[in-house]
N, C-alpha and C. Protein backbone atom coordinates (compact mmCIF):
# COMPACT_ATOMS: atom_id res chain seq x y z
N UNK A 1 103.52 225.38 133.15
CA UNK A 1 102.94 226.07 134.29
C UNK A 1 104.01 226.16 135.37
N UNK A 2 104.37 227.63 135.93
CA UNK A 2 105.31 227.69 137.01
C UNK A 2 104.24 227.29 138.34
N UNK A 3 105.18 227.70 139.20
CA UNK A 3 104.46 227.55 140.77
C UNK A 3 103.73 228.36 141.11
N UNK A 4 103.91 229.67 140.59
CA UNK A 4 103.19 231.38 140.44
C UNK A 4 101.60 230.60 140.25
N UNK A 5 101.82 230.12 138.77
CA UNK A 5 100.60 229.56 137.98
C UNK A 5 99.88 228.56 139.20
N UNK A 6 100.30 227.79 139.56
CA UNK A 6 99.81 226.58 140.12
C UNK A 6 99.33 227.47 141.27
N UNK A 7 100.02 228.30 142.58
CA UNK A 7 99.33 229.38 143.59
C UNK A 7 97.88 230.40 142.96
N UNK A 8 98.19 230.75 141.59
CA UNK A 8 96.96 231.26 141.59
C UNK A 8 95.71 230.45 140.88
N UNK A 9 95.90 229.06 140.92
CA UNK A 9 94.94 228.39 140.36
C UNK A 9 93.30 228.34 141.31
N UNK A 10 92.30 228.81 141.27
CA UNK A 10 91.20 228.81 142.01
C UNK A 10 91.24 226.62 142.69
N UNK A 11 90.50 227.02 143.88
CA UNK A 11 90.32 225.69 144.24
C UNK A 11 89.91 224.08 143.21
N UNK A 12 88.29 224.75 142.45
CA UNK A 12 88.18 223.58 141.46
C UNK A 12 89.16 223.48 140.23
N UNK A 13 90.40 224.35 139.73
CA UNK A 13 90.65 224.15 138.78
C UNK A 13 92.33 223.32 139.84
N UNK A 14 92.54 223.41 140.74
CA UNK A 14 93.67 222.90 141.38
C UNK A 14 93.61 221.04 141.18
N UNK A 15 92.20 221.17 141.84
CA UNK A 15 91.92 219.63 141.88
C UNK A 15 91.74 218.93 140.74
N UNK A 16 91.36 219.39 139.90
CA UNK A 16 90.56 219.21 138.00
C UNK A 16 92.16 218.75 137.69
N UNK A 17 93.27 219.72 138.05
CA UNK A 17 94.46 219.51 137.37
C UNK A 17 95.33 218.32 138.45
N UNK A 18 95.32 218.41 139.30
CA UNK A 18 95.91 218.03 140.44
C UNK A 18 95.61 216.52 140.83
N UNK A 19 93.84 216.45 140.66
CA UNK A 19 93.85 215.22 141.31
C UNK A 19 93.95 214.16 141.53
N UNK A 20 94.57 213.74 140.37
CA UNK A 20 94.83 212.39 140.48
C UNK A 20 96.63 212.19 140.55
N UNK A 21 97.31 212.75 141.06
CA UNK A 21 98.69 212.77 141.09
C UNK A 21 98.85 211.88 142.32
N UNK A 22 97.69 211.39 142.67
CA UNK A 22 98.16 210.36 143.53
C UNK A 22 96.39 209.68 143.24
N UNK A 23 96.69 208.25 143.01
CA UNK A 23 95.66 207.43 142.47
C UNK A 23 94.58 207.20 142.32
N UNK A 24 93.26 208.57 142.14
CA UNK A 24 91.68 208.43 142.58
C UNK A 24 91.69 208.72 144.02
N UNK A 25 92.35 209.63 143.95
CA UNK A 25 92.51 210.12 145.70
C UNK A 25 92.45 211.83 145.27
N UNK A 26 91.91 212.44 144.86
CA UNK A 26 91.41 213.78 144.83
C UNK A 26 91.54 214.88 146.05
N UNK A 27 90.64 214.23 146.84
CA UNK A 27 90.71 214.53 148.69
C UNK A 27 91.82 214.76 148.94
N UNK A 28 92.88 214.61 147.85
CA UNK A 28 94.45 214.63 148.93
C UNK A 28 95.22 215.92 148.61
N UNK A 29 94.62 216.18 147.11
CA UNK A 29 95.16 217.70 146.68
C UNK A 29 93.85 218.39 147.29
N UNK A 30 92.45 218.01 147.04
CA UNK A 30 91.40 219.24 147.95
C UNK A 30 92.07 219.46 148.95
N UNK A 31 92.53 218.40 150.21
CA UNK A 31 92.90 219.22 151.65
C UNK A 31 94.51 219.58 151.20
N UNK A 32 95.38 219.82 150.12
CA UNK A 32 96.62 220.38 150.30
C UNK A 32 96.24 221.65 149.59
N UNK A 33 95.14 222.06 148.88
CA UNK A 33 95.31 223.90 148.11
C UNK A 33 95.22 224.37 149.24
N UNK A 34 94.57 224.54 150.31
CA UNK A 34 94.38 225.61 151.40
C UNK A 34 95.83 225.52 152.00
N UNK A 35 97.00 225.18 151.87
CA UNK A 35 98.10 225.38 152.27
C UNK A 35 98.93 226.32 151.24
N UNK A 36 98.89 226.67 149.83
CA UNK A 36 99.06 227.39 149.32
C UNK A 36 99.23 229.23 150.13
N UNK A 37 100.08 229.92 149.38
CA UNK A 37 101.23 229.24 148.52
C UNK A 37 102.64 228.48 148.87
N UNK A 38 102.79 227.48 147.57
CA UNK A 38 103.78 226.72 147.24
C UNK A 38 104.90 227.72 147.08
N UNK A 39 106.33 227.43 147.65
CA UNK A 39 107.36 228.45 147.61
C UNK A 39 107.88 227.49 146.02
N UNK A 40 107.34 226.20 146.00
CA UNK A 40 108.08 225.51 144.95
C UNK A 40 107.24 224.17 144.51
N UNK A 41 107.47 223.58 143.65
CA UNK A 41 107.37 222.28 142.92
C UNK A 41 107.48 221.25 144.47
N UNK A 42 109.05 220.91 145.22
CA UNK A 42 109.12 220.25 146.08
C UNK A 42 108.06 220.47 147.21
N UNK A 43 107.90 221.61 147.69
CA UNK A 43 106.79 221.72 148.71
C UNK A 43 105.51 221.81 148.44
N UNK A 44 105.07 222.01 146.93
CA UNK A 44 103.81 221.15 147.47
C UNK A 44 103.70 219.64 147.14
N UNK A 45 104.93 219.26 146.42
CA UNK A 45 105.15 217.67 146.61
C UNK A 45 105.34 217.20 148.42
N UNK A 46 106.01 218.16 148.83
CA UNK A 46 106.16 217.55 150.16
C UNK A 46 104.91 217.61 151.21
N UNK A 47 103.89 218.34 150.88
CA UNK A 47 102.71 218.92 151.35
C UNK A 47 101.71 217.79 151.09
N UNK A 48 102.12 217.29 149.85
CA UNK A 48 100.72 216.00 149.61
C UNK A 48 101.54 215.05 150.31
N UNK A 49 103.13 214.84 150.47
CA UNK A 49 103.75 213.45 151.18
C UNK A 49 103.09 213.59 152.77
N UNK A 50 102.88 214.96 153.47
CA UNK A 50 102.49 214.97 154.83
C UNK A 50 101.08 214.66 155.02
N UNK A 51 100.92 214.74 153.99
CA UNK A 51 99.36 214.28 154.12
C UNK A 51 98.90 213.13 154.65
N UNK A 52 99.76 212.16 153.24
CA UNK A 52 99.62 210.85 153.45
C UNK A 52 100.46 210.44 154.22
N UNK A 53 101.59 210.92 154.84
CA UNK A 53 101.94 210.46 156.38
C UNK A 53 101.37 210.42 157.50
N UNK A 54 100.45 211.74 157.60
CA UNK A 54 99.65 211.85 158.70
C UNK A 54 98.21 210.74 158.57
N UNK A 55 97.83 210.01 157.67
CA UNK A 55 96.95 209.40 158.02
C UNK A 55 97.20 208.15 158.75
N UNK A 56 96.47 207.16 159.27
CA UNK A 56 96.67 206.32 159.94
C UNK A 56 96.56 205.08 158.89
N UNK A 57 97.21 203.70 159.49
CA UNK A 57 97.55 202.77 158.71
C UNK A 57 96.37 202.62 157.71
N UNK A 58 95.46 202.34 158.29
CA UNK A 58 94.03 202.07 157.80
C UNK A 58 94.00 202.91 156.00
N UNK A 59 93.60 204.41 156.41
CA UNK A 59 94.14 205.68 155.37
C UNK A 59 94.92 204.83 154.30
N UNK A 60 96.45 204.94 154.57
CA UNK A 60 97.61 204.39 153.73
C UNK A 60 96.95 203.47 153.36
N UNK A 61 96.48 202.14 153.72
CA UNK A 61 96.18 201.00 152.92
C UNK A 61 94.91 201.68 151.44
N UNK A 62 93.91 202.30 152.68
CA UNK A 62 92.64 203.06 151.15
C UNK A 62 93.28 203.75 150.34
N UNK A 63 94.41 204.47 150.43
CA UNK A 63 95.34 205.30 149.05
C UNK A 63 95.90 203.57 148.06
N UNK A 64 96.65 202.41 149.06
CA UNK A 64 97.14 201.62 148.15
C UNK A 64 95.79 200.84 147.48
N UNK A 65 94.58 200.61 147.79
CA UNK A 65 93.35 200.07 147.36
C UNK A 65 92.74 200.41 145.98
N UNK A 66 93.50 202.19 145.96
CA UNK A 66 93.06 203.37 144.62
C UNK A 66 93.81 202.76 143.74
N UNK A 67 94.75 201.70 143.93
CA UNK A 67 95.64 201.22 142.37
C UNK A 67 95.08 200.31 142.12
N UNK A 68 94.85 200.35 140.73
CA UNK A 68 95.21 199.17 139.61
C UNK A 68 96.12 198.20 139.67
N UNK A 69 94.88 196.69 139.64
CA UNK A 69 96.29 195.69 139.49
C UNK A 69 96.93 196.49 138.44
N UNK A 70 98.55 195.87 138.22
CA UNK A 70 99.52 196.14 136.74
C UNK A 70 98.84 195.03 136.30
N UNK A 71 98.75 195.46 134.79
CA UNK A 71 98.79 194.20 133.35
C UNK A 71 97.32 193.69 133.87
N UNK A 72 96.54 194.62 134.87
CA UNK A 72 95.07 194.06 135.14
C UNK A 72 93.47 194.58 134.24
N UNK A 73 92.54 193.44 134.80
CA UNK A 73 91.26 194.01 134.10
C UNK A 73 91.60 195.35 133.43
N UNK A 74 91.71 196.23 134.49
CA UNK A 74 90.80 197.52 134.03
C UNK A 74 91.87 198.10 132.49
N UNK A 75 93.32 197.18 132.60
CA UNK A 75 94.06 197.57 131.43
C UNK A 75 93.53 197.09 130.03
N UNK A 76 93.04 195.41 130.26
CA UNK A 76 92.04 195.14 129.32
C UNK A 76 90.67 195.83 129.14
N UNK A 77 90.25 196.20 129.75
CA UNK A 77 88.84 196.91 129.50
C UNK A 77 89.57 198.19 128.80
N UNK A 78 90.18 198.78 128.93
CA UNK A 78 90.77 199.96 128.53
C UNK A 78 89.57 201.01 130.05
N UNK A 79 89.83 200.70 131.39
CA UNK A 79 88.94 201.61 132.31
C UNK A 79 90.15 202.11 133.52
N UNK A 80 91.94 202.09 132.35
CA UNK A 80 92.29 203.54 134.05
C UNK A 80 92.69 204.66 133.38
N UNK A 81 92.83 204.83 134.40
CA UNK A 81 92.79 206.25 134.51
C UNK A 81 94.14 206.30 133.25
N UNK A 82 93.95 207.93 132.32
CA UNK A 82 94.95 207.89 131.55
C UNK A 82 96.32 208.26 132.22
N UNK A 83 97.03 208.87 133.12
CA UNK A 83 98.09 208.16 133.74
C UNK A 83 98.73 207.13 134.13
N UNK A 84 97.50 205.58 134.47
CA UNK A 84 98.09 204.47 134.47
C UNK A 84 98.08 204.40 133.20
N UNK A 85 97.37 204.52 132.76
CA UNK A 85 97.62 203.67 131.10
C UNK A 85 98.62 204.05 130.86
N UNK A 86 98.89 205.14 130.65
CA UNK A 86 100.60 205.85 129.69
C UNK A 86 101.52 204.90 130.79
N UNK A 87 101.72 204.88 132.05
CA UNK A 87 102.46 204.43 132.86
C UNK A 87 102.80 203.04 132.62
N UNK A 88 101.61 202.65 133.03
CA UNK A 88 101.84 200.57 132.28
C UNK A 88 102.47 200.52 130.91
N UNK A 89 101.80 201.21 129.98
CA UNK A 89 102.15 200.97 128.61
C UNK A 89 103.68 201.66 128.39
N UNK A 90 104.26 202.26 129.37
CA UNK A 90 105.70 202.45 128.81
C UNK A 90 106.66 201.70 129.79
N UNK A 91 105.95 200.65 130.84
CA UNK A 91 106.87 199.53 131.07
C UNK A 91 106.60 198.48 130.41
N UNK A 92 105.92 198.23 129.53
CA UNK A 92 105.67 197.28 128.71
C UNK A 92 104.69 196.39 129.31
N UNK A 93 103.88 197.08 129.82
CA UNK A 93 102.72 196.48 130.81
C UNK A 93 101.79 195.63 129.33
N UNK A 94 101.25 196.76 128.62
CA UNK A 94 100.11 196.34 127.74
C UNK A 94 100.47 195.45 126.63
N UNK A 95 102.04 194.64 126.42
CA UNK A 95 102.26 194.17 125.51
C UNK A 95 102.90 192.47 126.20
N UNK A 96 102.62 192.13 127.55
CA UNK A 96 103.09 190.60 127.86
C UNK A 96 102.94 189.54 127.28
N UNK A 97 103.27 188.90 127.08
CA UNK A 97 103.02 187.41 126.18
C UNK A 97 102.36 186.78 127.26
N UNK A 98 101.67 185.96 126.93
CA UNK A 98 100.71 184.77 127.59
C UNK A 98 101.07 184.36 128.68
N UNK A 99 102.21 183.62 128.38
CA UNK A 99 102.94 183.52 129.92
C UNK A 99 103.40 184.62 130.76
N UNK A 100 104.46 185.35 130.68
CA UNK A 100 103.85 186.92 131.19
C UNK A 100 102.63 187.02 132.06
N UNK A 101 101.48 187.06 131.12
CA UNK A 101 100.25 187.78 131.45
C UNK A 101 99.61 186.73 132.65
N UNK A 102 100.11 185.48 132.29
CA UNK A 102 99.22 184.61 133.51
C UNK A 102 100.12 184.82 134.93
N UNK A 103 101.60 184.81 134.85
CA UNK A 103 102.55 185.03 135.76
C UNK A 103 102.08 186.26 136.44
N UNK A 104 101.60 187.33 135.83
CA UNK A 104 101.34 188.45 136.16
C UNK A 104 99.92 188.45 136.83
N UNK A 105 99.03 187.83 136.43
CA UNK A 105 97.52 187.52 137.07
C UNK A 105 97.62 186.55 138.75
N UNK A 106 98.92 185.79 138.81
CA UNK A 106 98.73 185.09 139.27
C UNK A 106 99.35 185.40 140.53
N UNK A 107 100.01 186.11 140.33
CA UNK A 107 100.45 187.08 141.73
C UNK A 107 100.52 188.66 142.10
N UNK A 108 99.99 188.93 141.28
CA UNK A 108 98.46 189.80 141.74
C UNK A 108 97.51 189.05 142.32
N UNK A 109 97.03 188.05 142.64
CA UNK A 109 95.97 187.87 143.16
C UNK A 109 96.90 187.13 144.69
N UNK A 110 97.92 186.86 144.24
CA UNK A 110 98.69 186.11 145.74
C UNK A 110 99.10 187.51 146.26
N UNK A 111 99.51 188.26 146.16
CA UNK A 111 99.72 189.81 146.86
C UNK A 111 98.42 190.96 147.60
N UNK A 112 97.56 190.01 146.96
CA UNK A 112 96.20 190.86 147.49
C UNK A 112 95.94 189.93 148.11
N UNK A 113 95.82 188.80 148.13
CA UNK A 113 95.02 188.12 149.26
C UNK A 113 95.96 187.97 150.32
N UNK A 114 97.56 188.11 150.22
CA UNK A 114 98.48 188.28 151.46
C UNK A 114 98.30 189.38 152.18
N UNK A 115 98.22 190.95 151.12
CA UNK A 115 97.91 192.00 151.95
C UNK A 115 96.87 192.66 152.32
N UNK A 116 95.50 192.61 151.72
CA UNK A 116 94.64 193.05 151.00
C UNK A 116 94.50 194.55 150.64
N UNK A 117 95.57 194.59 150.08
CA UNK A 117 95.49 195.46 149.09
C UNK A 117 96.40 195.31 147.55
N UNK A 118 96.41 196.34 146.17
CA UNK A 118 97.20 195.67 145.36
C UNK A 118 98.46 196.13 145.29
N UNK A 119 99.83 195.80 144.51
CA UNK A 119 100.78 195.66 144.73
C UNK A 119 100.95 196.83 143.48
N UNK A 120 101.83 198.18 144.65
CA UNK A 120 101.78 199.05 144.12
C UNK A 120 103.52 199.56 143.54
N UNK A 121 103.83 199.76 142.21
CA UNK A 121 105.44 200.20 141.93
C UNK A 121 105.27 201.39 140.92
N UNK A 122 106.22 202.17 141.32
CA UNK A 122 106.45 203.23 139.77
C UNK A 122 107.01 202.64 138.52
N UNK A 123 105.53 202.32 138.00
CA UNK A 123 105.88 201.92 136.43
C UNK A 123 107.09 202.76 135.80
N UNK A 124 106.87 203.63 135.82
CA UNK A 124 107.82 204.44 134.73
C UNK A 124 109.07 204.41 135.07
N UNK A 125 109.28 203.73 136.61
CA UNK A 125 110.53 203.67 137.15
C UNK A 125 111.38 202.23 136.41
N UNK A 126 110.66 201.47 135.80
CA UNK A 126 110.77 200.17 135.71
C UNK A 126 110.11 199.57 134.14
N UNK A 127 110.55 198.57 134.08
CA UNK A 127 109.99 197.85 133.26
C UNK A 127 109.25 196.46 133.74
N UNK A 128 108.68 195.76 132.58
CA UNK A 128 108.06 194.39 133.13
C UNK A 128 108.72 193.69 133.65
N UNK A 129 110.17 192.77 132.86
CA UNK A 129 110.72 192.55 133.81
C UNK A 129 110.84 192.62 135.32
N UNK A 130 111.26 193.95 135.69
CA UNK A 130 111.38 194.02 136.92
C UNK A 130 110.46 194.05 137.54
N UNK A 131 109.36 194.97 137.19
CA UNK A 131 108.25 195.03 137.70
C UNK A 131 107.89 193.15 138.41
N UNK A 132 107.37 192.40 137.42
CA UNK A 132 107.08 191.17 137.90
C UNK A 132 108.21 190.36 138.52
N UNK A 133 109.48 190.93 138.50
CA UNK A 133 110.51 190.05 139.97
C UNK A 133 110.47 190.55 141.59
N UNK A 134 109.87 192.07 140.83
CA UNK A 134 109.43 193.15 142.34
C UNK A 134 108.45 192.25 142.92
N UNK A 135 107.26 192.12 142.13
CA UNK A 135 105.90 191.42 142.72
C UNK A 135 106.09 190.03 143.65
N UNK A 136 107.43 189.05 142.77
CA UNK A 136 107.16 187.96 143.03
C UNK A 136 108.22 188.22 144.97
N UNK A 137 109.25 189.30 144.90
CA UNK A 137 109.80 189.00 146.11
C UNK A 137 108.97 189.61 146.83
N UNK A 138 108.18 191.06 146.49
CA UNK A 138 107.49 191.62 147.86
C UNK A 138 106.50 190.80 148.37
N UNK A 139 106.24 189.48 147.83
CA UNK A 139 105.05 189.22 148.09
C UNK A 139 105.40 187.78 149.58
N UNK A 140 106.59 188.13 149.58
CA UNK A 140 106.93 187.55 150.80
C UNK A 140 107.08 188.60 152.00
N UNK A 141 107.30 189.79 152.06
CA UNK A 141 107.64 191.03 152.84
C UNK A 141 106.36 190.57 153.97
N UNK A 142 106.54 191.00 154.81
CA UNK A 142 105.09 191.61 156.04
C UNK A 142 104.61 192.77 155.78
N UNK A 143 103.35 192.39 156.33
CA UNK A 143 102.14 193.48 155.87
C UNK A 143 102.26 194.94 156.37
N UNK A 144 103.55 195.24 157.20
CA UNK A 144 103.69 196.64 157.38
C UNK A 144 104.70 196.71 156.61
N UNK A 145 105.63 196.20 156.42
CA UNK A 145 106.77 196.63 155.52
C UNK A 145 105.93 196.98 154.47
N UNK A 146 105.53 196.30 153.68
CA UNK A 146 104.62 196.20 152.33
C UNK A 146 104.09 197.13 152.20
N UNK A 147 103.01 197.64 153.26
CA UNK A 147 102.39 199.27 153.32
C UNK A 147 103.05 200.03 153.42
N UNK A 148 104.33 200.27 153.78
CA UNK A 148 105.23 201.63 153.67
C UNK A 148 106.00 201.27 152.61
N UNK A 149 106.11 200.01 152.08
CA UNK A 149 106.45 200.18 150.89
C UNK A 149 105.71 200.46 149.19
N UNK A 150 104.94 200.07 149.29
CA UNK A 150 103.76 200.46 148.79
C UNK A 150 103.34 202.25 149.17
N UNK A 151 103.42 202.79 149.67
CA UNK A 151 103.14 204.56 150.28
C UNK A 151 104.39 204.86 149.69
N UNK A 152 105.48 204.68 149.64
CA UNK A 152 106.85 205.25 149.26
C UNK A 152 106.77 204.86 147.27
N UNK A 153 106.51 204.32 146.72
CA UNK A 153 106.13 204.21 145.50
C UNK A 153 105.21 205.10 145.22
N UNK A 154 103.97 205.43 145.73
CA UNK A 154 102.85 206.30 145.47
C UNK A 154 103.77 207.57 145.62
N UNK A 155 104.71 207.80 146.91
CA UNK A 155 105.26 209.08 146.39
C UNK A 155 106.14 209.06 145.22
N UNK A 156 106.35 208.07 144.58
CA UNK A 156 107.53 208.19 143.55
C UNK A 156 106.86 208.31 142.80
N UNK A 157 105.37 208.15 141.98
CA UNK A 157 104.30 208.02 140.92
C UNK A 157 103.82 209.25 141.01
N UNK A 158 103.60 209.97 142.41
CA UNK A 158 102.84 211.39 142.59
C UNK A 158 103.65 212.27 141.98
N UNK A 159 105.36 212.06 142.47
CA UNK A 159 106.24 212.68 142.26
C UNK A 159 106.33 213.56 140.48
N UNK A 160 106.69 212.08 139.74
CA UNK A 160 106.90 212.18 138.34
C UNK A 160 105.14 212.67 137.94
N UNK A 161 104.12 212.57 138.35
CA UNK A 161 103.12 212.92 138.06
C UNK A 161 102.81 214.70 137.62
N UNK A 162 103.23 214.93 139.14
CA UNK A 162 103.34 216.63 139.39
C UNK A 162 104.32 217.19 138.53
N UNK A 163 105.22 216.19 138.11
CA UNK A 163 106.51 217.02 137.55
C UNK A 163 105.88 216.80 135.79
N UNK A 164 105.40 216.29 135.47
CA UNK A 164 104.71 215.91 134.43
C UNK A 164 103.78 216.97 133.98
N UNK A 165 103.27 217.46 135.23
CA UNK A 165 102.32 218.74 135.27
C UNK A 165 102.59 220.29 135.21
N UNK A 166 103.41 220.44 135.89
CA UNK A 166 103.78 221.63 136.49
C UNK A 166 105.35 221.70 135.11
N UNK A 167 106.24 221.06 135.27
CA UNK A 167 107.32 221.26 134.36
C UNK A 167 107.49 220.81 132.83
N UNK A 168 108.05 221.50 131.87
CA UNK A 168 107.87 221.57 130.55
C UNK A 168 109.03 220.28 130.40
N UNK A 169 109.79 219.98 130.59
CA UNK A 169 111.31 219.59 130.85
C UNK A 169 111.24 218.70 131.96
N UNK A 170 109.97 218.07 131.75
CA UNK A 170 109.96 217.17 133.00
C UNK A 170 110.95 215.57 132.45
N UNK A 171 111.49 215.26 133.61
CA UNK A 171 112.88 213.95 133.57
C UNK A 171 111.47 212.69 134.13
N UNK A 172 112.58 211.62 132.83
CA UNK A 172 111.44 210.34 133.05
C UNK A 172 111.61 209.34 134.66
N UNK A 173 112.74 209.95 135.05
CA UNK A 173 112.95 209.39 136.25
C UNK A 173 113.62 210.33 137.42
N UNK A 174 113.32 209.88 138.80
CA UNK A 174 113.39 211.02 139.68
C UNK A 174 114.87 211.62 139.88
């Protein structure tokens, strides 16, 4: 699908395709189609980033609230969304060993009760490894650093998301 394609997409089929390019946050492509048309791929990537700039702290934290612990419940239940899943499962989210998996439970729950919200990274940017050395240092950061760091990941996940969508030849990293 070019950008042509994506401008003449009617409103419900924008969002149907669109909405989850940023985490169970739908509302964020509904209020970016009425800005259409997109001259490109980057602007209406940059169109959903103003979005979530313009909301207030509060906002940013309810976009970081829409994630999934990593290596969490809803991965055992098999209940996210199929973007996290593909996402976790190609940092080696769905395959931790025991230890791993408790290391991984166990600060997830120290990162949410420091920030209250969960601790958000571009899987696909990363692997487990890193992923869980990310967790264990951010989880010393302050609670505003953390939220703009956490918002700057969601654009890196929205990013590869849209490009996932829109491009045939989409690159596994930005």
């Amino acid at each position: 699908m070019d950008i042509n394609a994506v401008n003449a997409l009617p409103y419900e089929d924008f969002v149907n395709i669109f909405g989850n390019v940023v985490e169970k946050c739908p509302i964020i492509t509904a209020s970016v189609w009425s800005r259409r048309p997109f001259v490109s791929l980057p602007a209406l990537e940059a169109a959903i980033s103003e979005f979530i700039d313009s909301l207030p702290e509060s906002g940013k934290e309810g976009i970081l609230r829409c994630h999934p612990d990593l290596a969490g419940r809803d991965l055992q239940r098999g209940t996210l969304t199929l973007e996290s899943r593909e996402e976790q499962a190609r940092a080696g989210l769905d395959s931790l060993n025991s230890a791993e998996a408790s290391r991984m439970t166990r600060l997830n729950e120290e990162y949410k009760e420091r920030f209250g919200f969960p601790f958000v990274i571009c899987a696909r940017m990363n692997d487990k490894a890193n992923i869980l050395r990310q967790l264990s240092e951010r989880c010393q950061n302050e609670r505003a650093v953390e939220r703009a760091r956490g918002i700057e990941e969601v654009k890196k996940i929205c990013r590869l998301r849209l490009q996932g969508l829109v491009l045939t030849d989409a690159p596994n990293k930005l």
